[in-house]
PDB file of N, CA and C in Angstrom:
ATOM      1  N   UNK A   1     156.498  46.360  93.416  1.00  0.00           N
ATOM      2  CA  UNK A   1     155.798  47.556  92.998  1.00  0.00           C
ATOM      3  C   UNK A   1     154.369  47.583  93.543  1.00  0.00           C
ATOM      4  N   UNK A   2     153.447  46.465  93.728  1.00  0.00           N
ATOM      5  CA  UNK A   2     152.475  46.292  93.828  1.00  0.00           C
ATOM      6  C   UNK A   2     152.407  46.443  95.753  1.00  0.00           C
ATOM      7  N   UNK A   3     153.251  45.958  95.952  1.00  0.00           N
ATOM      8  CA  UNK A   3     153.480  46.357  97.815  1.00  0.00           C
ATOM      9  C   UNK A   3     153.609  47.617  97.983  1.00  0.00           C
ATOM     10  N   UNK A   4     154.485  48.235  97.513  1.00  0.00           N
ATOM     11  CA  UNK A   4     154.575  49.921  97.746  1.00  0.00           C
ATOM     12  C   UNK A   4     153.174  50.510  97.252  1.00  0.00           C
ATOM     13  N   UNK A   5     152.778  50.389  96.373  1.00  0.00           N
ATOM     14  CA  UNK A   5     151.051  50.683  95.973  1.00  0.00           C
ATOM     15  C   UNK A   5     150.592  50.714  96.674  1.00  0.00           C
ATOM     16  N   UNK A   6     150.048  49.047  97.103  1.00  0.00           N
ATOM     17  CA  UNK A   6     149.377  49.168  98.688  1.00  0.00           C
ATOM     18  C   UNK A   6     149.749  49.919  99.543  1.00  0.00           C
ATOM     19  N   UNK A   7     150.405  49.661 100.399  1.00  0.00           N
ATOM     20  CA  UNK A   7     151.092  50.623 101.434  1.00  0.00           C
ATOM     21  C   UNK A   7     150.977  51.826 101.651  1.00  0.00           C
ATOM     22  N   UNK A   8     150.942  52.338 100.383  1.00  0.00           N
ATOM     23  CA  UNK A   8     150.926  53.907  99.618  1.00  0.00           C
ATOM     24  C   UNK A   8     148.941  54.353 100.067  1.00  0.00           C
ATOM     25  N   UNK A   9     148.363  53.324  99.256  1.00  0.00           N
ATOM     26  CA  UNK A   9     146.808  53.437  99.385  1.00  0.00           C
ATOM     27  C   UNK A   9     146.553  53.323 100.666  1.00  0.00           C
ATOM     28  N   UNK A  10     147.101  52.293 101.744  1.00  0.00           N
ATOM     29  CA  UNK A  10     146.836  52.106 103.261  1.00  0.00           C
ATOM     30  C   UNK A  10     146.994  53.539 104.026  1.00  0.00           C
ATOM     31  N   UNK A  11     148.248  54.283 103.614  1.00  0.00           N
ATOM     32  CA  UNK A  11     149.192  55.682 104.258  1.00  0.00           C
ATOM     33  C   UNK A  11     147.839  56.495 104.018  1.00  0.00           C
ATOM     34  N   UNK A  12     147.266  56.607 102.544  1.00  0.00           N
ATOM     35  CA  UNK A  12     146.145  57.549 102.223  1.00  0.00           C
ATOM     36  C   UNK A  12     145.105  57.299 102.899  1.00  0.00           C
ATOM     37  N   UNK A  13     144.727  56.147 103.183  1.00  0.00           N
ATOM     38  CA  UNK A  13     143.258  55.893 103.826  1.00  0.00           C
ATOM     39  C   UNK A  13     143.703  56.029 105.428  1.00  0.00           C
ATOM     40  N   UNK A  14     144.603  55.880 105.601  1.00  0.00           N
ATOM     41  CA  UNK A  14     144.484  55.874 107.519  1.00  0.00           C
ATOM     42  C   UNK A  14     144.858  57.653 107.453  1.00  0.00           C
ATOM     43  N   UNK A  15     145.246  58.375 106.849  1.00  0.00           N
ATOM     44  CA  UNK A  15     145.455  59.762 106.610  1.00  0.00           C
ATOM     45  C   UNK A  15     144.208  60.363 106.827  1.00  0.00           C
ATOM     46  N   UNK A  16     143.482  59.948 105.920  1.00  0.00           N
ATOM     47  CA  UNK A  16     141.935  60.585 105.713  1.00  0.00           C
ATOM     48  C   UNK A  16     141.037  59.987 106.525  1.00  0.00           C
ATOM     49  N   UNK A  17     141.683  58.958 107.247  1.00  0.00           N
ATOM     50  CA  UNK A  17     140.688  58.428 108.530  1.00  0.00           C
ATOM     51  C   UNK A  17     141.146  59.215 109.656  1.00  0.00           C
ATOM     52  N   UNK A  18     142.170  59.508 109.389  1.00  0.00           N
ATOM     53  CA  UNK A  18     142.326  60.383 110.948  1.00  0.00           C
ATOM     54  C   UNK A  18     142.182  62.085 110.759  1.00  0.00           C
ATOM     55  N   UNK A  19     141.934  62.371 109.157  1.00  0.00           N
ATOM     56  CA  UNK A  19     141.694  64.084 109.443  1.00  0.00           C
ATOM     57  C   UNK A  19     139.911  63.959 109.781  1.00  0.00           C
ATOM     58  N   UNK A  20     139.289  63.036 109.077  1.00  0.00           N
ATOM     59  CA  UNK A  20     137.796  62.800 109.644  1.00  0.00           C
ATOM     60  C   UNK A  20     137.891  62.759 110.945  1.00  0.00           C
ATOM     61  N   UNK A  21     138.562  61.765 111.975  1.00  0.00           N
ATOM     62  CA  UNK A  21     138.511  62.130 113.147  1.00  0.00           C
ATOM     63  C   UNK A  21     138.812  63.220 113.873  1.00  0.00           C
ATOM     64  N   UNK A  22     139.891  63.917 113.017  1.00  0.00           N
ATOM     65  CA  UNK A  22     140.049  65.295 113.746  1.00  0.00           C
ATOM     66  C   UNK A  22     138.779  66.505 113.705  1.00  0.00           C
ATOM     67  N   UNK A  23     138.124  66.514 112.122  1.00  0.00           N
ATOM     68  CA  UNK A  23     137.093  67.160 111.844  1.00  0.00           C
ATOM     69  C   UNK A  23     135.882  66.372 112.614  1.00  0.00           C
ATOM     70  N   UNK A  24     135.445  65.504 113.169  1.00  0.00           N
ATOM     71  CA  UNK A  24     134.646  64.993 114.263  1.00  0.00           C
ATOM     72  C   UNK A  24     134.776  65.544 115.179  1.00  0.00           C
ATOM     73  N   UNK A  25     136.196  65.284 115.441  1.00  0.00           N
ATOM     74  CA  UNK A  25     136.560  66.461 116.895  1.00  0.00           C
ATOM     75  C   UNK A  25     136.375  67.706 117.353  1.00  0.00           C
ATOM     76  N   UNK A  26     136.981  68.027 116.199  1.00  0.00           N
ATOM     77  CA  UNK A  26     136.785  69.997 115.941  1.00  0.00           C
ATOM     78  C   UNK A  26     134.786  70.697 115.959  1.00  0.00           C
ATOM     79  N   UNK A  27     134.196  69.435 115.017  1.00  0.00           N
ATOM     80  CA  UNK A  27     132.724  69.538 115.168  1.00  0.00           C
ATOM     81  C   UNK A  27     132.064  69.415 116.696  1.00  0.00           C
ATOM     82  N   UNK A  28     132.938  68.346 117.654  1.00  0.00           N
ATOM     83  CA  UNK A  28     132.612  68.317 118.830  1.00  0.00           C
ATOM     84  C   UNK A  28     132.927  69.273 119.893  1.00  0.00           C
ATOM     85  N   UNK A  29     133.859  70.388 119.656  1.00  0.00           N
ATOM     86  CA  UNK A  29     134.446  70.925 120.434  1.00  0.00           C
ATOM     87  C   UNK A  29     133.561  72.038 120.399  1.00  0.00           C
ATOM     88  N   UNK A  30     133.272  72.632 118.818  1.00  0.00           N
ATOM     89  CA  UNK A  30     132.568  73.691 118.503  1.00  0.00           C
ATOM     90  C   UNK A  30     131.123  73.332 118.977  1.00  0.00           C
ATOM     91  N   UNK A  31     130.392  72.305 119.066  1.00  0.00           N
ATOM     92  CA  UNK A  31     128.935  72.451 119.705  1.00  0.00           C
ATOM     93  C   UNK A  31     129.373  72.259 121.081  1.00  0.00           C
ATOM     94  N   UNK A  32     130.527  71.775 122.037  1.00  0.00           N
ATOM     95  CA  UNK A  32     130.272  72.301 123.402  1.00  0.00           C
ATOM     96  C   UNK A  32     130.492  73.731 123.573  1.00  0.00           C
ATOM     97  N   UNK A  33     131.312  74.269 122.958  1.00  0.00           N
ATOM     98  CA  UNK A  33     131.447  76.000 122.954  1.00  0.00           C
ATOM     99  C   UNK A  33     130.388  76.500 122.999  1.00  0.00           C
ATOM    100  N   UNK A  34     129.866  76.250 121.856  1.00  0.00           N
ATOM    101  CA  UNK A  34     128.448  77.137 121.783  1.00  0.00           C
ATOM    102  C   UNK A  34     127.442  76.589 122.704  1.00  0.00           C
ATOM    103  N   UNK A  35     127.276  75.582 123.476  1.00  0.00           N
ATOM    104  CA  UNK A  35     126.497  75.655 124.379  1.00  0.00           C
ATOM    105  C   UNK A  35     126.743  75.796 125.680  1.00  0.00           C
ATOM    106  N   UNK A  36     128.185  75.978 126.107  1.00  0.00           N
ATOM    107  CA  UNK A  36     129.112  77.034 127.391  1.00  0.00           C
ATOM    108  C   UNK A  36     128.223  78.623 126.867  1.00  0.00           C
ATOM    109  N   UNK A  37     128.397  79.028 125.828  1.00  0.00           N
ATOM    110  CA  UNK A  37     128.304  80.211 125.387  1.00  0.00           C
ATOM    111  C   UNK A  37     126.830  80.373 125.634  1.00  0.00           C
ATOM    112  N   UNK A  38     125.628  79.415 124.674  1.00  0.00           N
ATOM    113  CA  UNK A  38     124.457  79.512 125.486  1.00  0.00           C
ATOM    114  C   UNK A  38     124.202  79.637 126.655  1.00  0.00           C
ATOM    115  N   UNK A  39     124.611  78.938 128.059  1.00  0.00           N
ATOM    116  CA  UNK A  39     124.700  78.839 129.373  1.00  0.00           C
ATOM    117  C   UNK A  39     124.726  79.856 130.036  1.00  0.00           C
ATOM    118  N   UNK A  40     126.034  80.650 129.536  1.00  0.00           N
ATOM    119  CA  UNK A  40     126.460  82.118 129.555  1.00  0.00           C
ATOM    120  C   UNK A  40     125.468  83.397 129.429  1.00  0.00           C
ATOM    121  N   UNK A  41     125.430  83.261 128.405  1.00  0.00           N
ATOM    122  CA  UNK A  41     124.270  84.287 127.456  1.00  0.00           C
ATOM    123  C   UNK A  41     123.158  84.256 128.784  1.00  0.00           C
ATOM    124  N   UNK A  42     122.400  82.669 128.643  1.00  0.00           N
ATOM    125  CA  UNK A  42     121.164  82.635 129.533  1.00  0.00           C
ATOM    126  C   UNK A  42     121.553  83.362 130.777  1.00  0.00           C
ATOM    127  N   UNK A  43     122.556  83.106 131.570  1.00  0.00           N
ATOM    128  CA  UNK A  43     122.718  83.709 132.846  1.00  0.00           C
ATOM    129  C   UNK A  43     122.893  84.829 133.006  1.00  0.00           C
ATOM    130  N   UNK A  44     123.530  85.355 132.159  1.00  0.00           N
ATOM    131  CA  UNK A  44     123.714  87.118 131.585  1.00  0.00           C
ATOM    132  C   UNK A  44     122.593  87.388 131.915  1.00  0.00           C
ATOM    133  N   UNK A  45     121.095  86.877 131.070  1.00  0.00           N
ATOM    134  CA  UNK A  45     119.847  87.639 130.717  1.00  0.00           C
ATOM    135  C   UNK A  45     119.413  87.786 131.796  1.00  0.00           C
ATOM    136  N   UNK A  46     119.323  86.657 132.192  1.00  0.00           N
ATOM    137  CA  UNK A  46     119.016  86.253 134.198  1.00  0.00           C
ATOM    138  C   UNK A  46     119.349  87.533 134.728  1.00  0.00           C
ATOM    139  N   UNK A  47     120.818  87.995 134.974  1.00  0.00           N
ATOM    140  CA  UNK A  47     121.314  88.925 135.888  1.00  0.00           C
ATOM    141  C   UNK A  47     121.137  90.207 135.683  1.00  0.00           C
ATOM    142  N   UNK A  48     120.773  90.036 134.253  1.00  0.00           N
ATOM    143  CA  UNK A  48     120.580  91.650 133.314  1.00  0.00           C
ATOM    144  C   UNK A  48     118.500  91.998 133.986  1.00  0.00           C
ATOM    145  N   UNK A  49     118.127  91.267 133.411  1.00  0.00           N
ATOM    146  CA  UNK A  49     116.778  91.641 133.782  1.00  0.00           C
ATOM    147  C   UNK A  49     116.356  91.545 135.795  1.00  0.00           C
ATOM    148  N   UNK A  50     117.435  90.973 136.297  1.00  0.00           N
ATOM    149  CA  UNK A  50     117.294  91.488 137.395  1.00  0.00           C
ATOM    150  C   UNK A  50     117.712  92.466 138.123  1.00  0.00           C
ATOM    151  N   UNK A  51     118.431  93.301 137.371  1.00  0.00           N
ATOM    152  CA  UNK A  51     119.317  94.582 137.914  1.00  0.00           C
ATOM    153  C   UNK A  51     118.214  95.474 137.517  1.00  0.00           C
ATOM    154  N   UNK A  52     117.720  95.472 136.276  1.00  0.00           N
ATOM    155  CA  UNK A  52     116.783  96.513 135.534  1.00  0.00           C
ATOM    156  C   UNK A  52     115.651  96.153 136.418  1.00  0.00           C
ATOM    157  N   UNK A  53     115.180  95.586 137.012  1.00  0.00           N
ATOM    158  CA  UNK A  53     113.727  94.960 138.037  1.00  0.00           C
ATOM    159  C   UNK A  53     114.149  95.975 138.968  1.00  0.00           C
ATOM    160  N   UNK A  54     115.248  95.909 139.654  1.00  0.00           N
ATOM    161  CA  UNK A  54     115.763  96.343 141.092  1.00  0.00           C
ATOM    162  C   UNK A  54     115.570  97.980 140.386  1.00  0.00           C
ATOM    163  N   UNK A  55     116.295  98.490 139.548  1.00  0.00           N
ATOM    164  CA  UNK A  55     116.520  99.406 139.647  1.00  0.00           C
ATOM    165  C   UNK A  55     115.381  99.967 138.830  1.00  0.00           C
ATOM    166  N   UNK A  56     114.228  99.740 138.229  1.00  0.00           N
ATOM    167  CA  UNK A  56     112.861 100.340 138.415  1.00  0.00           C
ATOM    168  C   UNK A  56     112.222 100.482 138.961  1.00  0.00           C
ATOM    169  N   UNK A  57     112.196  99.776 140.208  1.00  0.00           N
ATOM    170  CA  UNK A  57     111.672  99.860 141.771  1.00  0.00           C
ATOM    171  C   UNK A  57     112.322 100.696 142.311  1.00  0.00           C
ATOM    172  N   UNK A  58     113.607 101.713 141.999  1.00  0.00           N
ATOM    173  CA  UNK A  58     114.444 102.348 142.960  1.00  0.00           C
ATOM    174  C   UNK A  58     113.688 103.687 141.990  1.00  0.00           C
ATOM    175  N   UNK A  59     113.341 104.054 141.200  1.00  0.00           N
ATOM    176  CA  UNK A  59     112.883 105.105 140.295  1.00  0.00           C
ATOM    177  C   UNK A  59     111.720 105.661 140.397  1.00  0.00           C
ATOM    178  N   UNK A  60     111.776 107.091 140.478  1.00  0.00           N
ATOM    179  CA  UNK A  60     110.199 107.723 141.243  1.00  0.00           C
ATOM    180  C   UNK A  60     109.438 107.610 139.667  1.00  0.00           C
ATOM    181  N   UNK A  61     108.220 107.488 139.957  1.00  0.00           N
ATOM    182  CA  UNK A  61     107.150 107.399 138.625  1.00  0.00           C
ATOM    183  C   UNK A  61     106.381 108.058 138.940  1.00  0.00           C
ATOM    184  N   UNK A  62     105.924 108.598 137.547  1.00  0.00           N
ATOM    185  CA  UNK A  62     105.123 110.228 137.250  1.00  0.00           C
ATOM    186  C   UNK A  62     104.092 109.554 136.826  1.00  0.00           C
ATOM    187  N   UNK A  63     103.302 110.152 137.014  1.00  0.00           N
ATOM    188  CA  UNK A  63     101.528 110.083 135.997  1.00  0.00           C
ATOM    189  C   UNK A  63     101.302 111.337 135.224  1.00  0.00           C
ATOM    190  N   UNK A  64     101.404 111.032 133.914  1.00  0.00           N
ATOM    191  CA  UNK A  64     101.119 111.849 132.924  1.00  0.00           C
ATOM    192  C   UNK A  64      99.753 111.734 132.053  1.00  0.00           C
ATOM    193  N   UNK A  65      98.897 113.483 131.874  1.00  0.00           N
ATOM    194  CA  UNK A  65      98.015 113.332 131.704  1.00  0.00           C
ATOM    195  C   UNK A  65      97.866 113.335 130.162  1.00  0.00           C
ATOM    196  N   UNK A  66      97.494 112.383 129.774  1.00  0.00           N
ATOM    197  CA  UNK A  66      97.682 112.306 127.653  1.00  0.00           C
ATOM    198  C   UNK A  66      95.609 112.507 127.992  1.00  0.00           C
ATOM    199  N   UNK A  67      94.737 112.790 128.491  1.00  0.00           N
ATOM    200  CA  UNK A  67      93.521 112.798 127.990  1.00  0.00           C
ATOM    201  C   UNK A  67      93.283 113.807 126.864  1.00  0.00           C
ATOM    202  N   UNK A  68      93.839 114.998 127.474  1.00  0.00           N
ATOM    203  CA  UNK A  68      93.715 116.381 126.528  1.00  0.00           C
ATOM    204  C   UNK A  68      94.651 115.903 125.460  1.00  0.00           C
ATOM    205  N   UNK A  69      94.167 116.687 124.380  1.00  0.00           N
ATOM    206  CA  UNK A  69      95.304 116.660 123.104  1.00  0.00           C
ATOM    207  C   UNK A  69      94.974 117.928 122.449  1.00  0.00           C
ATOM    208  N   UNK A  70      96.652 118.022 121.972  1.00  0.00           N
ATOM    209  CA  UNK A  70      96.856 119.476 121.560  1.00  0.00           C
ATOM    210  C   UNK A  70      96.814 119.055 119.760  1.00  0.00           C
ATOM    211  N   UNK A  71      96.221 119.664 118.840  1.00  0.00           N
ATOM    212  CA  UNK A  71      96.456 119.733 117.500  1.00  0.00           C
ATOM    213  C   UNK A  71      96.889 120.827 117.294  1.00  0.00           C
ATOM    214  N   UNK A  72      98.298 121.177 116.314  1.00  0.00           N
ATOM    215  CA  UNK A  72      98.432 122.204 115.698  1.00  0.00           C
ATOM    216  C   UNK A  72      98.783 121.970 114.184  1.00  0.00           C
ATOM    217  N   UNK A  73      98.383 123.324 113.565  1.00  0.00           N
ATOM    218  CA  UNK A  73      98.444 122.725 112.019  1.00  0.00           C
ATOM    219  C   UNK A  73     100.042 122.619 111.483  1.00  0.00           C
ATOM    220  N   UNK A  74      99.919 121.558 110.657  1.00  0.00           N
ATOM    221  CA  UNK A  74     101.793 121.736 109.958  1.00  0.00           C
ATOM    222  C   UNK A  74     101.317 121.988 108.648  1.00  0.00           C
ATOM    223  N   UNK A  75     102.504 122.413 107.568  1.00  0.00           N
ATOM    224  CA  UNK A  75     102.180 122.389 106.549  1.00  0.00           C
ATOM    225  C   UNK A  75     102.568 120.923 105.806  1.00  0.00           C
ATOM    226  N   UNK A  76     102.179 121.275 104.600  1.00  0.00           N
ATOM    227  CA  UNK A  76     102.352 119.713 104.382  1.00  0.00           C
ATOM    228  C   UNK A  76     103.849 119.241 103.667  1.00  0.00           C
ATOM    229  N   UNK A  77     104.398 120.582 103.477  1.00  0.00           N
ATOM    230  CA  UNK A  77     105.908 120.236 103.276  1.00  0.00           C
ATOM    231  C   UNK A  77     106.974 119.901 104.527  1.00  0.00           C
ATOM    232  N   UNK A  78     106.850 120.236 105.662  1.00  0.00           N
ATOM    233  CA  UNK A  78     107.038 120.106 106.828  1.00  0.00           C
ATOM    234  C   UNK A  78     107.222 118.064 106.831  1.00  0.00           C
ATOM    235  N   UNK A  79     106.084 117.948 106.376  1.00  0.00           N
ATOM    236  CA  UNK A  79     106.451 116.234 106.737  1.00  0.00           C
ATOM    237  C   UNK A  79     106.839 115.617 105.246  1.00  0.00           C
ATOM    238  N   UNK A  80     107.045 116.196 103.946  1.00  0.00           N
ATOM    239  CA  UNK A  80     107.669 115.408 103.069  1.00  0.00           C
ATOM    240  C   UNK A  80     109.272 115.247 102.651  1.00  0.00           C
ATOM    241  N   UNK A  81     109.607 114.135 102.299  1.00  0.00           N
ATOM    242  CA  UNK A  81     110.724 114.338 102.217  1.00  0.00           C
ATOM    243  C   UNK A  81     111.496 115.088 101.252  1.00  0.00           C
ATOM    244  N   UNK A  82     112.928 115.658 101.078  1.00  0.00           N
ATOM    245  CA  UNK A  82     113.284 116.641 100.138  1.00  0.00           C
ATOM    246  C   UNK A  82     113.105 116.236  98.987  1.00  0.00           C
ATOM    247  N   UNK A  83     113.599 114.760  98.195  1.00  0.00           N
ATOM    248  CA  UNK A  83     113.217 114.718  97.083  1.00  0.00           C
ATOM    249  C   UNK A  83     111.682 114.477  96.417  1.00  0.00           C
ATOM    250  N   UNK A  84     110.548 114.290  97.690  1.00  0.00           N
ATOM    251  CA  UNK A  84     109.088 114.882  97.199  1.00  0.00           C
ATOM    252  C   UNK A  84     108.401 115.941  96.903  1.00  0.00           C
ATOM    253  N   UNK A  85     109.243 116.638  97.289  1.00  0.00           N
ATOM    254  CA  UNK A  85     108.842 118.182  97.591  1.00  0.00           C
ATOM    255  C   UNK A  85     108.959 118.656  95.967  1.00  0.00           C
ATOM    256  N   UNK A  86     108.437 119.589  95.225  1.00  0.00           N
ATOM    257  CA  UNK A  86     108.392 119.853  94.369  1.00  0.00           C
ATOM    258  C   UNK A  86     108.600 121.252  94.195  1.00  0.00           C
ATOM    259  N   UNK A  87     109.797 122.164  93.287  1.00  0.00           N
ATOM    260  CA  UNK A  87     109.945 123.649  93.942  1.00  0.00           C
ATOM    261  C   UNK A  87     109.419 124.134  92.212  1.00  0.00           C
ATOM    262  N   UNK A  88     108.229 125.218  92.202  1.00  0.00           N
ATOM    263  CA  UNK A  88     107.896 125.736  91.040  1.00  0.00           C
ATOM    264  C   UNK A  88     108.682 126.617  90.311  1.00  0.00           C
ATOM    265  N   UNK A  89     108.986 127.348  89.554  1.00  0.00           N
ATOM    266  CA  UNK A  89     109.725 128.612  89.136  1.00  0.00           C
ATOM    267  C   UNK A  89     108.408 129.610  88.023  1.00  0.00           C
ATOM    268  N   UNK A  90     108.522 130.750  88.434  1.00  0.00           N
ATOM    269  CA  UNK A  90     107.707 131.516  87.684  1.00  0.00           C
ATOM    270  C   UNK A  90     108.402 131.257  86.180  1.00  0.00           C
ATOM    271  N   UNK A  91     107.166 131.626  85.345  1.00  0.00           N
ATOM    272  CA  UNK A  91     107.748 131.549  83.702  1.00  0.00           C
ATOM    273  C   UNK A  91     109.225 132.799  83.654  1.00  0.00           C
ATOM    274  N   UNK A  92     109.418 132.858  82.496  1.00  0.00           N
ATOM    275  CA  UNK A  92     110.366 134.187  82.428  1.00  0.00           C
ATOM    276  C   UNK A  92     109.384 135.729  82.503  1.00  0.00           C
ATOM    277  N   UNK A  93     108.197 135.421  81.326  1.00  0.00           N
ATOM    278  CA  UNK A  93     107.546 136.124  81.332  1.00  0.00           C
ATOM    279  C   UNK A  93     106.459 136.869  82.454  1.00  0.00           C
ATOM    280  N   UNK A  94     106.397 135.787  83.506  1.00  0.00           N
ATOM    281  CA  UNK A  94     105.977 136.386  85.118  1.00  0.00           C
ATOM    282  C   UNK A  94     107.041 137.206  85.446  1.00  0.00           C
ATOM    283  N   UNK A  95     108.482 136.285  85.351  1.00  0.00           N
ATOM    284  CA  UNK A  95     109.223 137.212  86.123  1.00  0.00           C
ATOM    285  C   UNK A  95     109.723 138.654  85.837  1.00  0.00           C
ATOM    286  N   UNK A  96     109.611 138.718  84.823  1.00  0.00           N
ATOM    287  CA  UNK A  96     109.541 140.129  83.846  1.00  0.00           C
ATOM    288  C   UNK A  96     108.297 140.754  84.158  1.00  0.00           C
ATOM    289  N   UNK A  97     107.135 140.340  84.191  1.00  0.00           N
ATOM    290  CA  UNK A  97     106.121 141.336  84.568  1.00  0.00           C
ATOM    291  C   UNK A  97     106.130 141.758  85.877  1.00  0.00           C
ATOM    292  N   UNK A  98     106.697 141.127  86.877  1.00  0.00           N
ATOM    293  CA  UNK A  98     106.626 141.052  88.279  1.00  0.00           C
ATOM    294  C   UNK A  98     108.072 142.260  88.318  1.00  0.00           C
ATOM    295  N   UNK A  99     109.074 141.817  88.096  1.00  0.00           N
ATOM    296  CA  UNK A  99     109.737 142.645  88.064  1.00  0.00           C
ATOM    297  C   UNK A  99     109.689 143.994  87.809  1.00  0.00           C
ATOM    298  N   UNK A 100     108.684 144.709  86.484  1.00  0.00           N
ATOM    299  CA  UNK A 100     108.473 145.598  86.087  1.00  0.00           C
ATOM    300  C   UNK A 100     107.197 146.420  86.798  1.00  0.00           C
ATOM    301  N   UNK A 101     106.640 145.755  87.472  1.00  0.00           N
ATOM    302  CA  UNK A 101     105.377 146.198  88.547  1.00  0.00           C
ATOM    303  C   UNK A 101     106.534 146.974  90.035  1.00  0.00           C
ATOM    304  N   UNK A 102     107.220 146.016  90.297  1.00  0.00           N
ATOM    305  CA  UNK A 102     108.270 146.400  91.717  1.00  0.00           C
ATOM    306  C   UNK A 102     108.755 147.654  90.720  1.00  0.00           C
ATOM    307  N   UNK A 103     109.319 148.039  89.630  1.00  0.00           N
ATOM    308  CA  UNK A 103     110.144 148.861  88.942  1.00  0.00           C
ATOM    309  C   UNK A 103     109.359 150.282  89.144  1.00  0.00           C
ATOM    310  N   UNK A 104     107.774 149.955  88.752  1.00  0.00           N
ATOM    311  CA  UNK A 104     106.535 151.022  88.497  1.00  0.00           C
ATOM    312  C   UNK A 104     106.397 151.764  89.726  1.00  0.00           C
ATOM    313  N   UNK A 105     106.520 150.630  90.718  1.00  0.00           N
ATOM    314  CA  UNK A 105     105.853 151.030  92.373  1.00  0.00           C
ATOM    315  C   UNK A 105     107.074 151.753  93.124  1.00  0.00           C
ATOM    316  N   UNK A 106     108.541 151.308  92.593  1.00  0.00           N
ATOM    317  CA  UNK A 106     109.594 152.005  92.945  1.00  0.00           C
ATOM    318  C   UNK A 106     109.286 153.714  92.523  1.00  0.00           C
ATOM    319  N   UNK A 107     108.835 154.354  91.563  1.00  0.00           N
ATOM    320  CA  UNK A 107     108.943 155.145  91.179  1.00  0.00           C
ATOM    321  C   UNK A 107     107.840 155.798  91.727  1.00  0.00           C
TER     322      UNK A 107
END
């Protein structure tokens, strides 16, 4: 009984010695990836910022004159957002007098 025990405990420990080695492995595989992938990336940037070099040198350039400046007035609801904005309502009693003035002038 005491042999099969052992044996049993040996099966478990060389088990878990070899999924550690596999997870060593798997840890080793994944940092060469990612630094193929760095390698990559870098050379990308390389080839990327040299196409955009070339092809801003191929592009006619303007000179634009910003000295003058134009101001025009906005209002100030124009730049707030909708739920800042605040909308009033006449009382009832405005709107009844207002109403009854348009009623007077109709006539």
């Amino acid at each position: 009984m005491k042999a099969i025990l052992a044996a049993l405990t040996l099966a478990l420990t060389f088990q878990a010695q070899a999924k550690l080695s596999d997870f060593n492995s798997l840890i080793e595989e994944n940092s060469k990836a990612q630094g193929e992938l760095h390698s990559a990336l870098t050379e990308n940037m390389k080839d990327t910022k040299l196409a955009v070099k070339q092809d801003s040198e191929k592009r006619d350039r303007y000179l634009v004159d910003t000295s003058g400046t134009i101001n025009a007035p906005t209002k100030k609801s124009f730049l707030t957002f909708a739920k800042e904005k605040k909308y009033y309502r006449a009382s009832e009693k405005q709107a009844q007098k207002r109403l009854a003035v348009e009623v007077d002038a109709a006539e």
